[in-house]
Protein backbone atom coordinates (compact mmCIF):
# COMPACT_ATOMS: atom_id res chain seq x y z
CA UNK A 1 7.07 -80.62 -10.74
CA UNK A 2 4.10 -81.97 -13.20
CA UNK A 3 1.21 -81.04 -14.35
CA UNK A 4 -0.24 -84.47 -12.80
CA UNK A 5 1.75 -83.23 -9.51
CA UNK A 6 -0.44 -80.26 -9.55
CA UNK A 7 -3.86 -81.38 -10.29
CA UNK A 8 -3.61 -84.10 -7.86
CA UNK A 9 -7.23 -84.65 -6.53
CA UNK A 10 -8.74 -81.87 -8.37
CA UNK A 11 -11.40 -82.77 -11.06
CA UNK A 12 -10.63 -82.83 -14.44
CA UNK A 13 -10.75 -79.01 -16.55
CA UNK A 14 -14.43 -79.22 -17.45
CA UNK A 15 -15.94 -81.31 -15.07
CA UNK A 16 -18.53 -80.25 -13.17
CA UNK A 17 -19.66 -81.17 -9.87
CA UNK A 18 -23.50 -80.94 -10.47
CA UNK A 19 -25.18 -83.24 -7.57
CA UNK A 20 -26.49 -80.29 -5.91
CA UNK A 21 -28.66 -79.31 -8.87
CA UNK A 22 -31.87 -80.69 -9.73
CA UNK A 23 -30.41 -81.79 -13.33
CA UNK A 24 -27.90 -83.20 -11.91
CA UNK A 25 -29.95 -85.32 -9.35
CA UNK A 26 -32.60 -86.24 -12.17
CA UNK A 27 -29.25 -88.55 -13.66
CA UNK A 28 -27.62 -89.06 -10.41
CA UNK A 29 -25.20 -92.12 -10.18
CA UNK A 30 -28.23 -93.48 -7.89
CA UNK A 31 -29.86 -93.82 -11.26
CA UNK A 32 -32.78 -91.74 -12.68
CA UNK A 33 -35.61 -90.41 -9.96
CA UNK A 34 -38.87 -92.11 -10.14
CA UNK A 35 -41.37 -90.25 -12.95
CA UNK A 36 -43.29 -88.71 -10.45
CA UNK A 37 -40.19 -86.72 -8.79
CA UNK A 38 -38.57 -85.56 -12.12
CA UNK A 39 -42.39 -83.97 -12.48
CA UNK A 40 -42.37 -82.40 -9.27
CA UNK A 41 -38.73 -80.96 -9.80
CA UNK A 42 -40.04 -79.93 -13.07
CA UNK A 43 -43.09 -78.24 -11.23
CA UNK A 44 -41.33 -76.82 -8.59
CA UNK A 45 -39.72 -74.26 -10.95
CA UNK A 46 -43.18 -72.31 -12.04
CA UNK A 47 -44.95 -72.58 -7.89
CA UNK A 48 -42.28 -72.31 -5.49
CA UNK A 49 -42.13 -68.62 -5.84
CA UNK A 50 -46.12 -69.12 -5.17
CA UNK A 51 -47.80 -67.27 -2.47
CA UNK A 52 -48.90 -70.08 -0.11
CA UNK A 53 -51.65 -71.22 1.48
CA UNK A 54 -52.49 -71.19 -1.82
CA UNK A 55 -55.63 -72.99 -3.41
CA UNK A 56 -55.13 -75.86 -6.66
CA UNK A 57 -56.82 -73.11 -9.24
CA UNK A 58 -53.99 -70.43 -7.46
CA UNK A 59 -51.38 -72.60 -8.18
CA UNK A 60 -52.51 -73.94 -11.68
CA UNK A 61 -52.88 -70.17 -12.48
CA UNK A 62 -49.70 -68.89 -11.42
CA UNK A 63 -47.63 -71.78 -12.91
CA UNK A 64 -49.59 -70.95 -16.32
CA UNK A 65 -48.68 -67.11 -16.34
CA UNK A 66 -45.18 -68.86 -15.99
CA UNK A 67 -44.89 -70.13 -19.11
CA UNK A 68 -45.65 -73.93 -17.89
CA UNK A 69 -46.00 -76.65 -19.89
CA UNK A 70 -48.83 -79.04 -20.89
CA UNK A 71 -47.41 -82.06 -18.38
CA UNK A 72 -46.64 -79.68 -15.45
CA UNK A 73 -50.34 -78.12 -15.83
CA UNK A 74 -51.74 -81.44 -16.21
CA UNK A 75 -49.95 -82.30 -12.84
CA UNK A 76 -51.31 -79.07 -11.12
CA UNK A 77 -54.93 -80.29 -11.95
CA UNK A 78 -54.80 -83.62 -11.08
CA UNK A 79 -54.04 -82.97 -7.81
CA UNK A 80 -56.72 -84.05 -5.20
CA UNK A 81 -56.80 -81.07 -2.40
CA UNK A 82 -58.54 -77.85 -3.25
CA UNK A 83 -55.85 -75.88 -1.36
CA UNK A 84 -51.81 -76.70 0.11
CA UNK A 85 -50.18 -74.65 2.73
CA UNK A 86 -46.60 -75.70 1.22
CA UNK A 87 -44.54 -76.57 -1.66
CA UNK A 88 -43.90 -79.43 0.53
CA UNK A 89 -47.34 -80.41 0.45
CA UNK A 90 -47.40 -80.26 -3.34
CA UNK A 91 -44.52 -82.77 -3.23
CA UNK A 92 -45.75 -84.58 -0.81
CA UNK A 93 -49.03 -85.76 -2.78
CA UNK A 94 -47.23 -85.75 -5.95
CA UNK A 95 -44.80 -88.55 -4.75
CA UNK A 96 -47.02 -90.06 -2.26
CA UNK A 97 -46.48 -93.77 -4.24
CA UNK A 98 -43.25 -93.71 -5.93
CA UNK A 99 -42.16 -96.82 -3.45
């Protein structure tokens, strides 16, 4: 028997399946997600863990003490409702009009 007998099927040594992860959706063979997505799975890292209902200034707040950066802050206060029962929510206005 061969090596190739062996690995039949299997990826190669290295390869990583990574379409379950959010890097490896943000370069998807479907091609790259729309701006406003990559931001929200950007976002999503420093307010999921957020204690919701939660208001805008909550969430800005908490994603700050979280070491976020200047886009995903800028993100948190442009959105347009003073408070957001859900991560969902969130996502939900910040990808409102990706088309």
């Amino acid at each position: 028997m061969t090596d190739t007998d062996d690995d039949a099927g299997l990826p190669h040594k290295g390869a990583v399946d990574d379409s379950n992860t959010i890097e490896g959706q943000l370069t998807s063979a479907k091609g790259p997600l729309h701006p406003s997505r990559h931001l929200f799975y950007q976002l999503q890292k420093y307010v999921a863990d957020a204690h919701y209902p939660a208001t805008k200034a909550a969430l800005y707040n908490h994603a700050r003490e979280r070491g976020a950066g200047p886009d995903t802050l800028n993100a948190l206060g442009s959105l347009q409702r003073s408070s957001y029962g859900t991560l969902g929510e969130v996502r939900n206005e910040l990808t409102a009009n990706d088309g």
